[in-house]
C-alpha atoms as a PDB file:
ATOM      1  CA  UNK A   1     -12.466  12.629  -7.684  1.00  0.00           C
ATOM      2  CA  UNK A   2      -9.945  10.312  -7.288  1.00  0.00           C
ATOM      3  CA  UNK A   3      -9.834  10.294  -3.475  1.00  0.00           C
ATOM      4  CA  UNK A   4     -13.504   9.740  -3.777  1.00  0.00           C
ATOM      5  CA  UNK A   5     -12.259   6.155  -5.691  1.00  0.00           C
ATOM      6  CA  UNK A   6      -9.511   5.420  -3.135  1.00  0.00           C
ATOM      7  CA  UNK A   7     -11.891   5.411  -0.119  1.00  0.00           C
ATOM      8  CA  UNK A   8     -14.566   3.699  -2.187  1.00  0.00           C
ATOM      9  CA  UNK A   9     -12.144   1.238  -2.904  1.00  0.00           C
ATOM     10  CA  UNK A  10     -10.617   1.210   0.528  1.00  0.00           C
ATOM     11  CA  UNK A  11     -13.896   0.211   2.006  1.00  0.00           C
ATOM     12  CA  UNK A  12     -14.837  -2.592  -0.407  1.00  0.00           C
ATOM     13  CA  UNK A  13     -10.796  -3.751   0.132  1.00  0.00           C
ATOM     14  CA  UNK A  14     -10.094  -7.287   1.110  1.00  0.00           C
ATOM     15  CA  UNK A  15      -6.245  -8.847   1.233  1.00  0.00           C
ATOM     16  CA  UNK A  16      -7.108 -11.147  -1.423  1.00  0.00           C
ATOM     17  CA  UNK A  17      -7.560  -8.295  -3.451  1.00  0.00           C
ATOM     18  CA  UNK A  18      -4.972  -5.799  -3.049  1.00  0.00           C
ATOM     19  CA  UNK A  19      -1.339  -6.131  -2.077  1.00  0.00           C
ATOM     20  CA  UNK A  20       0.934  -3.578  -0.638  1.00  0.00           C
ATOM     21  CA  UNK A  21       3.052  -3.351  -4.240  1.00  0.00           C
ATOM     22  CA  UNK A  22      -0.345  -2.657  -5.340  1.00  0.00           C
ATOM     23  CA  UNK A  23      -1.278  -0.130  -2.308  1.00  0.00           C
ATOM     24  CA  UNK A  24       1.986   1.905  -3.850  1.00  0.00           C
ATOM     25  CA  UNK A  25      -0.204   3.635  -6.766  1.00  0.00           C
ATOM     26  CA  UNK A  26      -3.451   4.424  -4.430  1.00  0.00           C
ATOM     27  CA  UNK A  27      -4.466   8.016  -2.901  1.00  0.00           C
ATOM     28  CA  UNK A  28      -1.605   8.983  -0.947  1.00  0.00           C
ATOM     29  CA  UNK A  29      -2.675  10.244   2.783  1.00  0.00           C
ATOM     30  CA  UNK A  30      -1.058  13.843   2.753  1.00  0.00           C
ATOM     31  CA  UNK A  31      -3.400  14.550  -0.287  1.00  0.00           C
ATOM     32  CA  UNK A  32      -5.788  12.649   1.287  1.00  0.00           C
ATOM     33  CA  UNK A  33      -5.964  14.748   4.305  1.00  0.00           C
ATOM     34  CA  UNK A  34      -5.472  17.919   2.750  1.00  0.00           C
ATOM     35  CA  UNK A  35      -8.510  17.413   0.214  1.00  0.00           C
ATOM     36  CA  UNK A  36     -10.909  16.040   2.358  1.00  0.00           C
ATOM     37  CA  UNK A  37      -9.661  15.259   6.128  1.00  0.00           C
ATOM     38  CA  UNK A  38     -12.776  14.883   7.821  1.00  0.00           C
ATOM     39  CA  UNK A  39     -14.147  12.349   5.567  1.00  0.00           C
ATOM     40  CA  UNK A  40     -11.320  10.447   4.748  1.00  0.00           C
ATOM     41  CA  UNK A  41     -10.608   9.847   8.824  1.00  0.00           C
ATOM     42  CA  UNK A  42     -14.424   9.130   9.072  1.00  0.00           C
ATOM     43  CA  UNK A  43     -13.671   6.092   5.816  1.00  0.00           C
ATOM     44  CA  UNK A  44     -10.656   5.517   8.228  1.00  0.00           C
ATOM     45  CA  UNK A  45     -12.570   5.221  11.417  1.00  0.00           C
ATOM     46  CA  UNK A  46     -15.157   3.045   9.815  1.00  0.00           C
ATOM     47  CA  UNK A  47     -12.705   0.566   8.627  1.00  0.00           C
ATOM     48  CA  UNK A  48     -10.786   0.111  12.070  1.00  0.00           C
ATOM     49  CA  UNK A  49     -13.691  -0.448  13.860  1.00  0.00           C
ATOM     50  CA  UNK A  50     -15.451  -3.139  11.495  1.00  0.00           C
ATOM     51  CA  UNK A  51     -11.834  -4.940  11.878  1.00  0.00           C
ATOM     52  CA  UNK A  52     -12.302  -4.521  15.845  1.00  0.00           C
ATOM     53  CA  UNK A  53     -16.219  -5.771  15.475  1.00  0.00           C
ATOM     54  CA  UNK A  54     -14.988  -8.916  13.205  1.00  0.00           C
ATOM     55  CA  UNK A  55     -12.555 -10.008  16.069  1.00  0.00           C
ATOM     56  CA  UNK A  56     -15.135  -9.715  18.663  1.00  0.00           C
ATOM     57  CA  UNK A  57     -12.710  -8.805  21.318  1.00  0.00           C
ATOM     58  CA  UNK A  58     -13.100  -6.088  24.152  1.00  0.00           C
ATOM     59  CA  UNK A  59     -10.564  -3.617  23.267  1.00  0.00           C
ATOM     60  CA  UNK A  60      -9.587  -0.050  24.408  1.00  0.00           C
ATOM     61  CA  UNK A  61     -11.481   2.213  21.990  1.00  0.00           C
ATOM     62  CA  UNK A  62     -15.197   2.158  23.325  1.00  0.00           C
ATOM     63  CA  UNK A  63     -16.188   5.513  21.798  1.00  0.00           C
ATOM     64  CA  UNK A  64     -15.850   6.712  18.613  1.00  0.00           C
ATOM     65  CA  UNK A  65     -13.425   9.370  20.043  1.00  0.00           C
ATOM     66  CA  UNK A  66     -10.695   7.141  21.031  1.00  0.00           C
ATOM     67  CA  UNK A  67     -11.244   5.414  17.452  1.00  0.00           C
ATOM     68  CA  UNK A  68     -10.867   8.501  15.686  1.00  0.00           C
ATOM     69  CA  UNK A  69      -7.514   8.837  17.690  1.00  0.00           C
ATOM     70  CA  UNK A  70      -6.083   5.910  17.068  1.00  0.00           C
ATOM     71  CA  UNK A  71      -6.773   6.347  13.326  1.00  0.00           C
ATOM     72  CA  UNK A  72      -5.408   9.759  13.722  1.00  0.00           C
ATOM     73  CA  UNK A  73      -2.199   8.213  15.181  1.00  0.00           C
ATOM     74  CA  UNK A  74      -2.261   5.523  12.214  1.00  0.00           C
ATOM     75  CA  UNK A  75      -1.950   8.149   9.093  1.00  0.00           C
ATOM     76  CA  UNK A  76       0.745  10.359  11.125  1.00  0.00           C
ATOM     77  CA  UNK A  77       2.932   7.167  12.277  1.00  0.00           C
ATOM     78  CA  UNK A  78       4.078   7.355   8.255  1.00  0.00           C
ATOM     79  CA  UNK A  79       3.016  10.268   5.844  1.00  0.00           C
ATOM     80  CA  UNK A  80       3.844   7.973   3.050  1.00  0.00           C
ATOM     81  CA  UNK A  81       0.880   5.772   3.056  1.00  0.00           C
ATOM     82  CA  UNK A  82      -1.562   5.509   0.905  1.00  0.00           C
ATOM     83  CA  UNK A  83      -5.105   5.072   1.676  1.00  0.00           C
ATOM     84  CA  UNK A  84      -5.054   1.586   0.608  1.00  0.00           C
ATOM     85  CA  UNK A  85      -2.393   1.118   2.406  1.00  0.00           C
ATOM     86  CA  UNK A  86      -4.215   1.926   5.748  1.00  0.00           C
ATOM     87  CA  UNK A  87      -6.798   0.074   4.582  1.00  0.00           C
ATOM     88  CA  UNK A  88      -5.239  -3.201   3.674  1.00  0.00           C
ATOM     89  CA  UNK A  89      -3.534  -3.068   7.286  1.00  0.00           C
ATOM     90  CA  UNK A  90      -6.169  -3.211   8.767  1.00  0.00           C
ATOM     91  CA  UNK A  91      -7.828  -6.318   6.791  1.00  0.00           C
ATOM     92  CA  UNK A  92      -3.692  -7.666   7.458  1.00  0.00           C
ATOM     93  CA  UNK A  93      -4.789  -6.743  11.218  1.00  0.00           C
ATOM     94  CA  UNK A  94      -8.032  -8.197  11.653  1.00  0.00           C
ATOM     95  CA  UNK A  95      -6.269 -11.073   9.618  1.00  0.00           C
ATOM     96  CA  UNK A  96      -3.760 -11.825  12.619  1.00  0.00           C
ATOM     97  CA  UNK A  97      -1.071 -11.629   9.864  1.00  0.00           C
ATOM     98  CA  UNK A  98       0.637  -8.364  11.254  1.00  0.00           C
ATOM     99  CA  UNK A  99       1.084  -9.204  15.333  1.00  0.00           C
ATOM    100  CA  UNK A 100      -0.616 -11.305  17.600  1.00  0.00           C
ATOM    101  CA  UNK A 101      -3.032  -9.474  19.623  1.00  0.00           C
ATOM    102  CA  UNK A 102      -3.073 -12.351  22.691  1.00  0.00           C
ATOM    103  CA  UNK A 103      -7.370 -11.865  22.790  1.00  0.00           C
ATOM    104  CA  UNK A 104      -6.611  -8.538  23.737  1.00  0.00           C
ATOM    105  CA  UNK A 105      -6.082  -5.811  21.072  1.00  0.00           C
ATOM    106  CA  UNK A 106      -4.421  -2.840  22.685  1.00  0.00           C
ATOM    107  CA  UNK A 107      -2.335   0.049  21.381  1.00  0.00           C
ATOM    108  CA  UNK A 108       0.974  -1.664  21.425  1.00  0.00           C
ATOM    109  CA  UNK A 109      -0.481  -4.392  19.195  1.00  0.00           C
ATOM    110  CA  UNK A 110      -1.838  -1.804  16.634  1.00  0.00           C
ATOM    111  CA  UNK A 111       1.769   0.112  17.134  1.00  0.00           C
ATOM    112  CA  UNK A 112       3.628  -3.138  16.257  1.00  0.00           C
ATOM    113  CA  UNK A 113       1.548  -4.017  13.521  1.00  0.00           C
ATOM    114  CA  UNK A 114       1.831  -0.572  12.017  1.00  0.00           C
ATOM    115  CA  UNK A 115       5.453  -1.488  12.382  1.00  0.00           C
ATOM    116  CA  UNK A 116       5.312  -5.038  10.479  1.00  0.00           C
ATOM    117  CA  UNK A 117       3.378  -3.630   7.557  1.00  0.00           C
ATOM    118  CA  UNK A 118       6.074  -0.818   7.535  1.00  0.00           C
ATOM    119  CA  UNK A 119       8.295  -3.048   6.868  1.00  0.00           C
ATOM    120  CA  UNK A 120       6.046  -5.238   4.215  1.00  0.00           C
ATOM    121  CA  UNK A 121       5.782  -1.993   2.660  1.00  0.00           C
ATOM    122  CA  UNK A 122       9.728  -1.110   2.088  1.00  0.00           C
ATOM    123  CA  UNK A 123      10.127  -4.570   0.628  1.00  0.00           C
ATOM    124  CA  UNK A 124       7.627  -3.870  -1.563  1.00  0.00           C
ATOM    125  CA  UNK A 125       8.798  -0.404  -2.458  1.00  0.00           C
ATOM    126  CA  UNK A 126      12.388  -2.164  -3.142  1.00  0.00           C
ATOM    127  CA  UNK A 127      10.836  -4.691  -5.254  1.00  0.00           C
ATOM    128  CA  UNK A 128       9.107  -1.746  -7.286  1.00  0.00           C
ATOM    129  CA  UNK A 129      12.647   0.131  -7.513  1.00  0.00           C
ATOM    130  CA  UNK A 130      14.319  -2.833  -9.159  1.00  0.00           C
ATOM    131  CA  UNK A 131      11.468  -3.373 -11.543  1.00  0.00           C
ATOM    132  CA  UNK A 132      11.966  -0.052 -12.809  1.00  0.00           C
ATOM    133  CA  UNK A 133      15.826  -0.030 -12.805  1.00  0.00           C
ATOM    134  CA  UNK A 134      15.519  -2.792 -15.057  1.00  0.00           C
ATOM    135  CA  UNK A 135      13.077  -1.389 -17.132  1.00  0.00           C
ATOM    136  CA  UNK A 136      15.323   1.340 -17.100  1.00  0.00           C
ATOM    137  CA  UNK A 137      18.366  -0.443 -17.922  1.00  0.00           C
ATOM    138  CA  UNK A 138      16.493  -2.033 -20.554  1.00  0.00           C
ATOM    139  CA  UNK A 139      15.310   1.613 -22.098  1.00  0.00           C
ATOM    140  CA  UNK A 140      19.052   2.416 -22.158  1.00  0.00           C
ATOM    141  CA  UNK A 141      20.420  -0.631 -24.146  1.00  0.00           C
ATOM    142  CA  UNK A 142      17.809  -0.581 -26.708  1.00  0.00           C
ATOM    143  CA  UNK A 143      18.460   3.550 -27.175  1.00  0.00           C
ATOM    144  CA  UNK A 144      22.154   2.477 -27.523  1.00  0.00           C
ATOM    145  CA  UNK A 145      21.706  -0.589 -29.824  1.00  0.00           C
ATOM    146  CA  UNK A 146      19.062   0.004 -31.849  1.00  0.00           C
ATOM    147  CA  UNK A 147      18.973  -3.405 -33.677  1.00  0.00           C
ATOM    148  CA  UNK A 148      18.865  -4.792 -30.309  1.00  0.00           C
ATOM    149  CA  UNK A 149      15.207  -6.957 -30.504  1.00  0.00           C
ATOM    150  CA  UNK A 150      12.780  -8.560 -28.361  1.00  0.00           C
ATOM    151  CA  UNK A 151      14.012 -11.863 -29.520  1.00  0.00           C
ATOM    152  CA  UNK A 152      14.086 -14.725 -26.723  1.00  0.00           C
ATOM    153  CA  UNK A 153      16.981 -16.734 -26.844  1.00  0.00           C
ATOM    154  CA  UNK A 154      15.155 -19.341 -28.931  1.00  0.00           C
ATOM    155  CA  UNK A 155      14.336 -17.159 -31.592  1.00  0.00           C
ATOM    156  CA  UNK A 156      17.731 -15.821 -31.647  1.00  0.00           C
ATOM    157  CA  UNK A 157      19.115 -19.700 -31.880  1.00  0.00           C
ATOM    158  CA  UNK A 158      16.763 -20.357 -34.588  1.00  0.00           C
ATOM    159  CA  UNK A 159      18.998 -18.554 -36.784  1.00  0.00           C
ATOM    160  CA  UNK A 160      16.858 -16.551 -38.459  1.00  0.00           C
ATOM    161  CA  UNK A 161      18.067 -13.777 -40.511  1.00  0.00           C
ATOM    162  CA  UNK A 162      17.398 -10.615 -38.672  1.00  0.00           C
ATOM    163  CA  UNK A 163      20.002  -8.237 -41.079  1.00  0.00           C
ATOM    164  CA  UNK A 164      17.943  -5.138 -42.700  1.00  0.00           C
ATOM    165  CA  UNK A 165      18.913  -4.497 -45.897  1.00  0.00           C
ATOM    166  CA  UNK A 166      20.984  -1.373 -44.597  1.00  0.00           C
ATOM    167  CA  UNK A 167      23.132  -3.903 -42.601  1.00  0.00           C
ATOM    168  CA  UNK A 168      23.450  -5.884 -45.417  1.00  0.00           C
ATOM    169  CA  UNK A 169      24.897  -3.451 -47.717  1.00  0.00           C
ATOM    170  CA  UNK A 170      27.272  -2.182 -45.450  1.00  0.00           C
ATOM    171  CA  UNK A 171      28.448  -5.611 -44.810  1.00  0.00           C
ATOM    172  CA  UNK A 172      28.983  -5.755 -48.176  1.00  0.00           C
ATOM    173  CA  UNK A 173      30.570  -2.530 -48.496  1.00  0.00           C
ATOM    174  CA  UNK A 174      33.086  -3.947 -45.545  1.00  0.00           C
ATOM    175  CA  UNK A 175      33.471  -7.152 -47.337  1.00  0.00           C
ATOM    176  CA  UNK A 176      34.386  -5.172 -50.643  1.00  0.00           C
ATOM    177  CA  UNK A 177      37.362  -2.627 -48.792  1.00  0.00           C
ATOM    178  CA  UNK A 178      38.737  -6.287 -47.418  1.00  0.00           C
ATOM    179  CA  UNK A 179      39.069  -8.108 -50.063  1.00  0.00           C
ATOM    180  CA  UNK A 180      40.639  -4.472 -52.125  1.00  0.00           C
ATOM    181  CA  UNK A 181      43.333  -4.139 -49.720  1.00  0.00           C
END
């Protein structure tokens, strides 16, 4: 079922729509494969050559074979796509915002853009990791402080009285030993 939605959405996929952040959280291609292989590389196929037919360029892959290749080479260059991810490539290719193809797309272009979004895709990945190890870090200093609030710094200057009564009493309980001693 849910491969079924990633190569729905994969097909209908445009780069105004999707980034590769985004791409993280699709159908990843192992699964992909291992569910339904023949279809997804037929999605797959479908998309790379509509992005050859929108450049209207002559190109390498004249039969469907060498295009089912190529696509083939595409989802084992890295097992850690997603199908989005292959998909929003190849709008990024068609795009000319991977590599410059020179009016001739050849392997070594579609190698070198496979490369460029590879590396689009670890930035993105890295962005993700420090999103979480803040929201992790976060996690941790509210289980450690639990009067620690949501308050922006405003809110905090305001000066308004945040003390539950259970502070309060124990303030005054402090306040009491003090002024006994």
């Amino acid at each position: 079922m849910r491969l079924q939605k990633s190569l729905q959405h994969a097909t209908a996929l445009t780069g105004n729509d999707i980034t590769p952040v985004d791409a993280w959280y699709g159908c990843n291609i192992q699964r992909a494969m291992r569910e339904d292989g023949e279809n997804t590389v037929d999605v797959l196929t479908l998309l790379f050559a509509q992005t050859l037919e929108m450049m209207n360029l002559t190109h390498p892959w004249n039969t469907k074979e060498l295009a089912r290749k190529q696509v083939k080479e595409m989802i084992a260059f890295d097992q850690t796509n997603t199908v989005e991810d292959l998909a929003l490539m190849m709008d990024m290719m068609k795009r000319g915002q991977l590599a410059n193809h020179y009016n001739r797309p050849n392997v070594a272009w579609v190698e070198s853009s496979m490369r460029k979004y590879a590396e689009l895709k670890a930035a993105a990945r890295e962005q993700l990791a420090d999103r979480e190890k803040k929201d992790r870090e976060l996690e941790r200093m509210m289980a450690m402080d639990p009067q620690m609030d949501k308050r922006t710094m405003a809110q905090f200057l305001g000066g308004r009285n945040r003390l539950t009564p259970m502070d309060r009493e124990e303030m005054k309980a402090n306040d009491r030993e003090r002024k006994a001693k």
